[in-house]
N, C-alpha and C. Protein backbone atom coordinates (compact mmCIF):
# COMPACT_ATOMS: atom_id res chain seq x y z
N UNK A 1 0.80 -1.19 0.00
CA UNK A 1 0.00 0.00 0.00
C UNK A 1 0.85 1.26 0.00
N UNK A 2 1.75 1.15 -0.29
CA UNK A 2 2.89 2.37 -0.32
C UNK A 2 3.34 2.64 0.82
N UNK A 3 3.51 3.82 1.17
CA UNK A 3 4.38 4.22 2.89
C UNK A 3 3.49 4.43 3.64
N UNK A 4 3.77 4.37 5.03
CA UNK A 4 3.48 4.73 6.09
C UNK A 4 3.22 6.16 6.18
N UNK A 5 1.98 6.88 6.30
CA UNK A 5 1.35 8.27 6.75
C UNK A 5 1.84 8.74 8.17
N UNK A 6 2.65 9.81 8.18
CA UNK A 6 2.53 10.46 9.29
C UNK A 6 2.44 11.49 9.72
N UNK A 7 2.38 12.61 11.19
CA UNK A 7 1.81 13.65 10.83
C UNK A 7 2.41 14.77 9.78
N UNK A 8 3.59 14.74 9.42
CA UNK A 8 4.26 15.30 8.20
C UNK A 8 2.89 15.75 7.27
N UNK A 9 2.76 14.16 6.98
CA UNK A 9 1.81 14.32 5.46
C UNK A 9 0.28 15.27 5.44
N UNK A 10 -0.10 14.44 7.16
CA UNK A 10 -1.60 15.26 7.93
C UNK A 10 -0.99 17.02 7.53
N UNK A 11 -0.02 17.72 8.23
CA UNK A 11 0.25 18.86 8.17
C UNK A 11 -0.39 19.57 6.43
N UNK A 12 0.43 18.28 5.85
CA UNK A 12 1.12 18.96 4.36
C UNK A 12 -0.74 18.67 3.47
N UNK A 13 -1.31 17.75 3.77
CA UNK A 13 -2.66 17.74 3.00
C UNK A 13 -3.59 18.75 3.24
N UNK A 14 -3.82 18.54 5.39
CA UNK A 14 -4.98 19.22 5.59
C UNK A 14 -4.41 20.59 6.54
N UNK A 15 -3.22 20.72 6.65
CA UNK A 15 -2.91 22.07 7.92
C UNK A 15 -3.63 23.48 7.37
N UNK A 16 -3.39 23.87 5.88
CA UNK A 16 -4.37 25.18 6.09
C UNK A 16 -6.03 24.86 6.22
N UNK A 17 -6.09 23.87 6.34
CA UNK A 17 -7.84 23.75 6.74
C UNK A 17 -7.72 23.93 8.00
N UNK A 18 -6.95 23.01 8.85
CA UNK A 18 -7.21 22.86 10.36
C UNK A 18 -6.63 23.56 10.82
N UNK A 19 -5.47 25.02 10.17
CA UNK A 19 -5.38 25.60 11.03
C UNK A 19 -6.24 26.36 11.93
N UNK A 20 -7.10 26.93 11.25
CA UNK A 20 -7.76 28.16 11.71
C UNK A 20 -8.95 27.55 12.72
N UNK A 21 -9.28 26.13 12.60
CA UNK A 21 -10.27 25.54 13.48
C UNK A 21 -10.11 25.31 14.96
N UNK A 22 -11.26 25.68 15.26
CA UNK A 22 -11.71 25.10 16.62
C UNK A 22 -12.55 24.52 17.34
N UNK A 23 -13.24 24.07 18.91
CA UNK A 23 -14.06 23.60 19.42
C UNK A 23 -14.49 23.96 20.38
N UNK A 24 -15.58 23.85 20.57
CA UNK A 24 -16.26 24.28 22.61
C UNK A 24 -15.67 23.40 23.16
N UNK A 25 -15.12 22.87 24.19
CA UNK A 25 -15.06 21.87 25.05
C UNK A 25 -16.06 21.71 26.14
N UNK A 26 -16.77 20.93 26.38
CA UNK A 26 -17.99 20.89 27.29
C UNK A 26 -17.56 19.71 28.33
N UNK A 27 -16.54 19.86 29.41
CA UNK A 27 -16.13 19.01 30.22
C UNK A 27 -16.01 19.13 31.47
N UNK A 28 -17.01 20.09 32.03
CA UNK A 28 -17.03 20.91 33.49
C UNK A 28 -16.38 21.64 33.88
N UNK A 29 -17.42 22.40 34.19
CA UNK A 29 -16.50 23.61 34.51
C UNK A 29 -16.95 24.30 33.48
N UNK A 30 -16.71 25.59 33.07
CA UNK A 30 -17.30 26.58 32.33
C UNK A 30 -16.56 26.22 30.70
N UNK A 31 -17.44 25.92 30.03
CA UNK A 31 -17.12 25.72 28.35
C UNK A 31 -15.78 26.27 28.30
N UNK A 32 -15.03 25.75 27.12
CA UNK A 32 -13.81 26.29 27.03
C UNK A 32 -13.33 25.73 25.44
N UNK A 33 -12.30 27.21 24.54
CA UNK A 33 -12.57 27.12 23.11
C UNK A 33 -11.22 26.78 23.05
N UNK A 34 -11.31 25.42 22.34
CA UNK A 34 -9.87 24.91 22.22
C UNK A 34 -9.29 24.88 20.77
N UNK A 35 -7.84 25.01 20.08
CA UNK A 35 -7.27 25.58 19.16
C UNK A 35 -6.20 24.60 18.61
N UNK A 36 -6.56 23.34 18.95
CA UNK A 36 -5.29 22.11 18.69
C UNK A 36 -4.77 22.56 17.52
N UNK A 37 -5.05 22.77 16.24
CA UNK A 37 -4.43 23.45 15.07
C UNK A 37 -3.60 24.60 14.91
N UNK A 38 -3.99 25.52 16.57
CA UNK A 38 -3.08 26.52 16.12
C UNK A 38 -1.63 27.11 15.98
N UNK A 39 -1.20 26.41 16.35
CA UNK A 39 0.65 26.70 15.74
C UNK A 39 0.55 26.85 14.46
N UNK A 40 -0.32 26.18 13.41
CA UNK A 40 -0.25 26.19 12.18
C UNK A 40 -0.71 27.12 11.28
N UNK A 41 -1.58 28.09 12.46
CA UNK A 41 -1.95 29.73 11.99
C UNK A 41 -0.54 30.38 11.20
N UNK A 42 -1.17 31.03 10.59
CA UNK A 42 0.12 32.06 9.53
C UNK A 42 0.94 30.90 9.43
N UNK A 43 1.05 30.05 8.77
CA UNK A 43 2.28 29.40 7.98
C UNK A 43 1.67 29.14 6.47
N UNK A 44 2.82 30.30 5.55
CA UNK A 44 2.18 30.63 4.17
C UNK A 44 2.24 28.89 3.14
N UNK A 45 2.85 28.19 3.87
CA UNK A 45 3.45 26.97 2.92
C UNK A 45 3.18 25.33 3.44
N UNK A 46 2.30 24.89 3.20
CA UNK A 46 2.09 23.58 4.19
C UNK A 46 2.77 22.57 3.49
N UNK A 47 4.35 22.69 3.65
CA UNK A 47 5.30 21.56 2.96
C UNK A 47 5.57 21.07 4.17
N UNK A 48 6.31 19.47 4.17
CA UNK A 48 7.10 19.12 4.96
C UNK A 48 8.10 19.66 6.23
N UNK A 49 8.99 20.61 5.26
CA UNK A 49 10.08 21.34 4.91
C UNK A 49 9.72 22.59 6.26
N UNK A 50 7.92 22.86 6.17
CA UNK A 50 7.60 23.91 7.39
C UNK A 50 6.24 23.50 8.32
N UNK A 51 6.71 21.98 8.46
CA UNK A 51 5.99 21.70 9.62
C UNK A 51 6.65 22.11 10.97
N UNK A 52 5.57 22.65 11.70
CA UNK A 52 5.52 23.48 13.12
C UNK A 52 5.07 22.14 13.93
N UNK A 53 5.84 21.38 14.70
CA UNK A 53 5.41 20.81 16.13
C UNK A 53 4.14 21.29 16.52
N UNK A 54 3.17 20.76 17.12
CA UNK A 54 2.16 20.90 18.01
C UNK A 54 2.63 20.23 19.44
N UNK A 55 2.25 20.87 20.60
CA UNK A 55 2.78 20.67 21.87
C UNK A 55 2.01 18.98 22.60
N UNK A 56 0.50 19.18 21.73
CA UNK A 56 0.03 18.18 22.54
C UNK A 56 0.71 16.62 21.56
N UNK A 57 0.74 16.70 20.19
CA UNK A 57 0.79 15.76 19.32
C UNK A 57 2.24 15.00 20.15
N UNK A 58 3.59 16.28 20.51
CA UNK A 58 4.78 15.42 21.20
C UNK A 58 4.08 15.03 22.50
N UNK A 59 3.25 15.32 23.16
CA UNK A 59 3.36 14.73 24.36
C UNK A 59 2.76 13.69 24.17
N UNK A 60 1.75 13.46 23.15
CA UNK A 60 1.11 12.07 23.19
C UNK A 60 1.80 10.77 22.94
N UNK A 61 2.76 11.45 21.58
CA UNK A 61 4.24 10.57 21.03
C UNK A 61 4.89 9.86 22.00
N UNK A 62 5.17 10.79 23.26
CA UNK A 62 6.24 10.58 23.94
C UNK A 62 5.59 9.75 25.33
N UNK A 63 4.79 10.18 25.73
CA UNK A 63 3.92 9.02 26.06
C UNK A 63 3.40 7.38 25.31
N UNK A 64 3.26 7.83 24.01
CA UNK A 64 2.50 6.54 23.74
C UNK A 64 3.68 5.57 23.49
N UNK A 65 5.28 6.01 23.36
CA UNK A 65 6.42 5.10 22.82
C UNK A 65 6.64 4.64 24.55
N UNK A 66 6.92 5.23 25.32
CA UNK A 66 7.57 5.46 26.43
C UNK A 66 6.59 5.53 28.11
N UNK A 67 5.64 5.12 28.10
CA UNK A 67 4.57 5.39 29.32
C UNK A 67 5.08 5.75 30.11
N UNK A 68 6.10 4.83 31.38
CA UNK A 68 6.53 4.94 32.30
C UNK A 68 7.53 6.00 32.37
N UNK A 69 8.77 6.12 31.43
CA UNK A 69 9.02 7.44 31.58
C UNK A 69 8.77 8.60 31.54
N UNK A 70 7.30 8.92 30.89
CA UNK A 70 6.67 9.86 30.27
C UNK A 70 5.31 10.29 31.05
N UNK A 71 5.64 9.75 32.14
CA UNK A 71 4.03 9.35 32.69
C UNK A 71 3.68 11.01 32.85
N UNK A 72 4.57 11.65 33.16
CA UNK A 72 4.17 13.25 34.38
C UNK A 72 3.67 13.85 33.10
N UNK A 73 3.68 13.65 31.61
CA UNK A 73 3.52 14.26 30.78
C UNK A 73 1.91 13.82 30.39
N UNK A 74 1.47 13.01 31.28
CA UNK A 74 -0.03 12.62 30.81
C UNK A 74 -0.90 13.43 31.66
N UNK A 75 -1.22 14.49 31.02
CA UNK A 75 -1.70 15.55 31.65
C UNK A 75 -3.47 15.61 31.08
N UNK A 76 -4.71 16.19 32.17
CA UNK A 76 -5.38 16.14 31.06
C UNK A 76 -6.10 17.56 30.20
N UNK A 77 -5.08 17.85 30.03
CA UNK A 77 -4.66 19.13 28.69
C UNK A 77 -4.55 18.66 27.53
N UNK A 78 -3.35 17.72 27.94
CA UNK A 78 -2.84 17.08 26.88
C UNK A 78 -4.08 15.89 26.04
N UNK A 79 -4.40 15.54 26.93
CA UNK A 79 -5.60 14.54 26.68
C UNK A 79 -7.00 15.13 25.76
N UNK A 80 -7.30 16.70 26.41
CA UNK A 80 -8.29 16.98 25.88
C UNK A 80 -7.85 17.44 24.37
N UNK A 81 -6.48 18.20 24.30
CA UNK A 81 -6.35 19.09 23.02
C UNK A 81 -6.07 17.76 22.40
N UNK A 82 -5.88 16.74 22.31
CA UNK A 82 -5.18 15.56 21.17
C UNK A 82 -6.93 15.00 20.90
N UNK A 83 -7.75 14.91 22.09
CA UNK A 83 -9.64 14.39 21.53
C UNK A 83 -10.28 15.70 20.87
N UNK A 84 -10.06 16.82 20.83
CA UNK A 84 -10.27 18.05 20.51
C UNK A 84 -9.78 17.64 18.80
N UNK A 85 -8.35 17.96 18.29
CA UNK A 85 -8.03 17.50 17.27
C UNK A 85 -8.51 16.30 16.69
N UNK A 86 -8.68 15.55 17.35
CA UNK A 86 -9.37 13.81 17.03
C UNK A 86 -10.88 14.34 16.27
N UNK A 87 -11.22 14.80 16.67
CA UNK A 87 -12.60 15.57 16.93
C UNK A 87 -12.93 15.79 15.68
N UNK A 88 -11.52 17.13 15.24
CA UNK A 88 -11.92 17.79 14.42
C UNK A 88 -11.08 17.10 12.90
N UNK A 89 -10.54 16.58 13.37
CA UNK A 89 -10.20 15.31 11.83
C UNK A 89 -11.17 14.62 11.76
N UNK A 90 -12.13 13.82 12.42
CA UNK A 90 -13.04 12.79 12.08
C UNK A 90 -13.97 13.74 11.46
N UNK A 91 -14.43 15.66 11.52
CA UNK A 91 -14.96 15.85 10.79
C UNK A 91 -14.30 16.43 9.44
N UNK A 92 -13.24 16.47 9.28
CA UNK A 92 -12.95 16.65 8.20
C UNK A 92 -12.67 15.30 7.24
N UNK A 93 -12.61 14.45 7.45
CA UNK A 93 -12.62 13.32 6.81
C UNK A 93 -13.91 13.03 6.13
N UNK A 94 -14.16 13.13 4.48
CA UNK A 94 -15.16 12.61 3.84
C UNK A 94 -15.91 11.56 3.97
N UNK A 95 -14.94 10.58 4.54
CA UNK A 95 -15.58 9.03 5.12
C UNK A 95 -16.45 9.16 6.26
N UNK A 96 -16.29 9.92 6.66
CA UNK A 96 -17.08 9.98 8.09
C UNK A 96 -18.13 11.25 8.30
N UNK A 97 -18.33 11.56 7.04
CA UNK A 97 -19.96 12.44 6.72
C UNK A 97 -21.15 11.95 6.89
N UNK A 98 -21.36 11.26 6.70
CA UNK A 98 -22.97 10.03 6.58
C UNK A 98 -22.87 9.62 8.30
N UNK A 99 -21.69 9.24 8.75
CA UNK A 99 -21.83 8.75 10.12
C UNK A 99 -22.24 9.57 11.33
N UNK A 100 -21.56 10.66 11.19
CA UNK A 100 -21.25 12.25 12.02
C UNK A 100 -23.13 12.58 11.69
N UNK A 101 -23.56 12.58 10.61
CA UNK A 101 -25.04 13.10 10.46
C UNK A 101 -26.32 12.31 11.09
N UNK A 102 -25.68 10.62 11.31
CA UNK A 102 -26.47 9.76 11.35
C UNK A 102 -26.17 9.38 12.91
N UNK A 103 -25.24 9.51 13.79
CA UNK A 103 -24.96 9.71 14.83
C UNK A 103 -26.14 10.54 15.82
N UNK A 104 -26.31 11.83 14.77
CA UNK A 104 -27.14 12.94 15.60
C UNK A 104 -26.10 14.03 15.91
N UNK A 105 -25.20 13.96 15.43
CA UNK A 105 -24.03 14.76 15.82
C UNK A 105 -24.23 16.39 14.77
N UNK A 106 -24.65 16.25 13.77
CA UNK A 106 -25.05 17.56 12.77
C UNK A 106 -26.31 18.10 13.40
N UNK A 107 -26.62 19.55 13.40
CA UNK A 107 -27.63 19.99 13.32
C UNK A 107 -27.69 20.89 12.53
N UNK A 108 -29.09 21.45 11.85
CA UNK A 108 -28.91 21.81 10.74
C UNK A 108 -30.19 23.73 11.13
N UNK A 109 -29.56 24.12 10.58
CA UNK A 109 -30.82 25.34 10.67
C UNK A 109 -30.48 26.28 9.95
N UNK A 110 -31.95 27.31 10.39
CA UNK A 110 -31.71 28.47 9.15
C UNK A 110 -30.73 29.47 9.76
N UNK A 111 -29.81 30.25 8.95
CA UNK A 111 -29.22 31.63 9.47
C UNK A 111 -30.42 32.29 9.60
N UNK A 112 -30.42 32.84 8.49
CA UNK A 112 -31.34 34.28 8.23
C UNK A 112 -32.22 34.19 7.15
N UNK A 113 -33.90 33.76 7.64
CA UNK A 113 -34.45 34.00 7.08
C UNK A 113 -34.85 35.20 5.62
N UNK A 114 -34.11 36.26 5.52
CA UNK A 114 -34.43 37.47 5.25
C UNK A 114 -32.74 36.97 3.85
N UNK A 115 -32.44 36.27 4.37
CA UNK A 115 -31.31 36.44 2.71
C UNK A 115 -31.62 35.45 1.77
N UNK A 116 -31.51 36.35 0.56
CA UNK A 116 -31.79 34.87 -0.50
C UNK A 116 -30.70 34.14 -0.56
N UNK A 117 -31.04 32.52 -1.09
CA UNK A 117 -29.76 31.25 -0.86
C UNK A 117 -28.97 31.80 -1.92
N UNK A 118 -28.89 32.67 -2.38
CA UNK A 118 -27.73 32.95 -3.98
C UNK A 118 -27.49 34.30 -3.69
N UNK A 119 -27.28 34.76 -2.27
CA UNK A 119 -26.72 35.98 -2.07
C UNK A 119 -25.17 36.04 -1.96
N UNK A 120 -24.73 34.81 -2.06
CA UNK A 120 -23.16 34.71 -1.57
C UNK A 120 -23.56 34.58 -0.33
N UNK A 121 -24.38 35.13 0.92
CA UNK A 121 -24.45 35.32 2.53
C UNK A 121 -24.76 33.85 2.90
N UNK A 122 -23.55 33.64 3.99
CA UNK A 122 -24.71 32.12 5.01
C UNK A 122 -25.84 32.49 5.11
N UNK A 123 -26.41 31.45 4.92
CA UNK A 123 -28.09 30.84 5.21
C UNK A 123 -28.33 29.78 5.45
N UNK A 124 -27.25 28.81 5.84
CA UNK A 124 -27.78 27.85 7.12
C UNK A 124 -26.67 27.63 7.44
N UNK A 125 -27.05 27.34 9.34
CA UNK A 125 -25.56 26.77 10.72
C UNK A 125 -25.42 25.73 10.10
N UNK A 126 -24.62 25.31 10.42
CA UNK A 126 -24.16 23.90 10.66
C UNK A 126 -23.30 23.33 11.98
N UNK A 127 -23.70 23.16 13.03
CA UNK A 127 -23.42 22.46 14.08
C UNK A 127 -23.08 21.32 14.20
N UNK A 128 -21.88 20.39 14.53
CA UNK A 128 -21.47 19.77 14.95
C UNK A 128 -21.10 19.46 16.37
N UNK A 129 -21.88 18.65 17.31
CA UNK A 129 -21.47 18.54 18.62
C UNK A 129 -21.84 17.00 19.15
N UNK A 130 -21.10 16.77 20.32
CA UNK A 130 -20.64 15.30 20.07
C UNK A 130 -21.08 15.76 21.96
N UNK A 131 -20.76 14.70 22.79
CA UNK A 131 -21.17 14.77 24.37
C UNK A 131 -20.28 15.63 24.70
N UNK A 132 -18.67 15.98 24.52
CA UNK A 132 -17.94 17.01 24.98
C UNK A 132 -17.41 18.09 23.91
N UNK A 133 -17.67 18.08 23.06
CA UNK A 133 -17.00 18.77 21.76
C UNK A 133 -18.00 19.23 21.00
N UNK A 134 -17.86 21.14 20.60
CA UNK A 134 -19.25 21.37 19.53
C UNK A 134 -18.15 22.40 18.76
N UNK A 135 -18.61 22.22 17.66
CA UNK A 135 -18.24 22.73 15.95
C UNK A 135 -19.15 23.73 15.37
N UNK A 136 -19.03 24.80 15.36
CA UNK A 136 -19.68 25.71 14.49
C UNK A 136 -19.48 25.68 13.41
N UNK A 137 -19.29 24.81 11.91
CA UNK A 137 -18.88 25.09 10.74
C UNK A 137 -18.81 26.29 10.18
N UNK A 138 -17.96 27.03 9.95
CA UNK A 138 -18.02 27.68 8.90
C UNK A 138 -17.80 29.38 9.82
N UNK A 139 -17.58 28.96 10.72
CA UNK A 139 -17.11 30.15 12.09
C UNK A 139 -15.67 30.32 12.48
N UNK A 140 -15.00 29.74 11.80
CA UNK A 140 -13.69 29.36 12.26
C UNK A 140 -12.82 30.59 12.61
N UNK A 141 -13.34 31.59 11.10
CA UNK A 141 -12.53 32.48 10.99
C UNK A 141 -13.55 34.19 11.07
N UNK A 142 -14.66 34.07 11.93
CA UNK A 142 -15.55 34.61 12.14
C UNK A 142 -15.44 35.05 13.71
N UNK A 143 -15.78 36.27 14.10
CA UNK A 143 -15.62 37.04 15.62
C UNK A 143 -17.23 36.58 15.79
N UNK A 144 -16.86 36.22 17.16
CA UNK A 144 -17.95 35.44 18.08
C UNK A 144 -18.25 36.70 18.83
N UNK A 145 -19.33 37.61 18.68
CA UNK A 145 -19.63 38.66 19.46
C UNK A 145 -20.66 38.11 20.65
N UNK A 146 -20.13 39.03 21.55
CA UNK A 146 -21.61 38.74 22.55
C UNK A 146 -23.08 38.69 22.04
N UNK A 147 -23.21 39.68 21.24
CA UNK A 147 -24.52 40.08 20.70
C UNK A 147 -24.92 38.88 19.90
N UNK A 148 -24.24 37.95 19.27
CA UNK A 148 -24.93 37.13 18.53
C UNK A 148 -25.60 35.56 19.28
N UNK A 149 -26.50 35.11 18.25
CA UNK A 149 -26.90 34.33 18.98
C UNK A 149 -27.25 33.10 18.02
N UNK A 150 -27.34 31.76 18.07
CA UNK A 150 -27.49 30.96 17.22
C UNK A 150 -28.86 30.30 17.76
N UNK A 151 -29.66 30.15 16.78
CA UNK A 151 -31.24 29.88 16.92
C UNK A 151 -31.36 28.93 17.90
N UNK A 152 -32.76 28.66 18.46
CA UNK A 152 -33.02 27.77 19.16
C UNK A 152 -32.96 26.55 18.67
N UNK A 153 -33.46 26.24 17.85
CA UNK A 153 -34.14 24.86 17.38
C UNK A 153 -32.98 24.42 16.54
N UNK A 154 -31.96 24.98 16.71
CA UNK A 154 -30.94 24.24 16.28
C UNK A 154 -29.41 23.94 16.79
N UNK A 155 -29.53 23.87 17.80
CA UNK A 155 -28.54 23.64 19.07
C UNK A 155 -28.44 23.06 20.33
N UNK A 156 -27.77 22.08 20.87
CA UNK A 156 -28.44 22.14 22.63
C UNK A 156 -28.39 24.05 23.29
N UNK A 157 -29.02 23.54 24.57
CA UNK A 157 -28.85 25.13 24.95
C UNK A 157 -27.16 25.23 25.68
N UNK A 158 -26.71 24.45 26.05
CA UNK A 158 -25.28 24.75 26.48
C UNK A 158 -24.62 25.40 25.22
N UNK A 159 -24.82 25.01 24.37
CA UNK A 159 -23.64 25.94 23.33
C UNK A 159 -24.73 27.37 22.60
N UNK A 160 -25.99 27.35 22.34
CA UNK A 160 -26.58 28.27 22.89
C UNK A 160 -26.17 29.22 23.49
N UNK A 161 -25.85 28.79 25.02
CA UNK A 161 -25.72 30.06 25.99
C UNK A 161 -24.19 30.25 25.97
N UNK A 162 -23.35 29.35 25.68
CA UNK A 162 -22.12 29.91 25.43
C UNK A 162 -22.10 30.48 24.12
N UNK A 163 -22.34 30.30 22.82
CA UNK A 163 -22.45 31.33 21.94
C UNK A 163 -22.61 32.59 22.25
N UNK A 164 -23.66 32.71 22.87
CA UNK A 164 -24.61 34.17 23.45
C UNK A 164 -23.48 34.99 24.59
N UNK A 165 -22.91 33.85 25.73
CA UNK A 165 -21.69 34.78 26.36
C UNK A 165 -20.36 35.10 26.06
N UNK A 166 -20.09 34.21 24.96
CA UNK A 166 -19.07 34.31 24.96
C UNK A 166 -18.10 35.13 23.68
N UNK A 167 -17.48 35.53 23.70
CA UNK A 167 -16.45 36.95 22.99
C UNK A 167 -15.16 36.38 22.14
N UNK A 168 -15.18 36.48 21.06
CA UNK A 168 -13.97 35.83 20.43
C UNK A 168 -13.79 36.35 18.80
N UNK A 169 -12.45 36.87 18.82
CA UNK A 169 -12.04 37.34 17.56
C UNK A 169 -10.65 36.67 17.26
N UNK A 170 -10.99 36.44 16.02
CA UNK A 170 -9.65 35.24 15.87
C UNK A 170 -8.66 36.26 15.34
N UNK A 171 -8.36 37.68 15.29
CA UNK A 171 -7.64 38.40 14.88
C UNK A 171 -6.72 39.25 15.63
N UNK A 172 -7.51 38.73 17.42
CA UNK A 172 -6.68 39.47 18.35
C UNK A 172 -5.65 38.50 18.66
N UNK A 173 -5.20 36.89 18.37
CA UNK A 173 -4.70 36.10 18.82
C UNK A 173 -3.12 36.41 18.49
């Protein structure tokens, strides 16, 4: 089957997709927006040649070759940002569209009634959320104002009400 895939190649296929992505984390304690992709922000060239380390990907490495020496490094940071990324590859993977929808994991709704579908403007969310992990499609690179709010009938209310509180511009980072 040819060579062995590793994250080299992940970087070099999908890194300007996944850079800019993120997730809610819903794991107690007050929601929290996690960024496993982002080292890979601003890098103009997704070759080999300028793959950027991710902090959690070595600690998992170095754990998963090595347990016992590596143990103090099994943190659960480390744990969440590597299921966070897990997360957000299983939705970028084409194979796993039909499953992710059929799961219950998609929800689907209107933006804005008031735009026509051939305005160029969104006109429908797309939500992705799983028991600890939720996906706004298509928000990645979009400021999360307080003022906005994502419909009822198409969300649980936990990401709901964190939408609604919570403040985020991916331009102050």
């Amino acid at each position: 089957m040819g060579r062995d895939l590793n994250i080299h190649d992940h970087f070099g296929r999908y890194g300007k997709n996944l850079a800019p992505k993120w997730v809610v984390f819903f794991g107690g304690g007050p929601p929290r927006q996690m960024h496993p992709f982002e080292k890979w922000r601003g890098i103009a060239n997704f070759t080999r040649d300028n793959y950027e380390p991710l902090d959690w990907w070595r600690e998992y490495n170095s754990i998963k070759h090595d347990r016992a020496a590596n143990r103090q490094r099994a943190t659960l940071l480390t744990a969440v940002e590597t299921l966070a990324a897990l997360f957000l590859a299983i939705l970028r993977c084409e194979y796993c569209d039909e499953e992710v929808v059929q799961q219950g994991w998609a929800t689907f709704g209107v933006w804005a009634t008031d735009v026509p579908i051939d305005s160029g403007e969104p006109y429908q969310r797309v939500l992705i959320e799983s028991r600890f992990f939720a996906h706004p499609v298509g928000w990645c690179n979009e400021c999360v104002l307080k003022h906005h709010g994502w419909g009822v009938a198409d969300a649980s209310r936990r990401f709901q009400r964190w939408f609604k509180e919570y403040e985020y511009d991916p331009d102050d980072n």
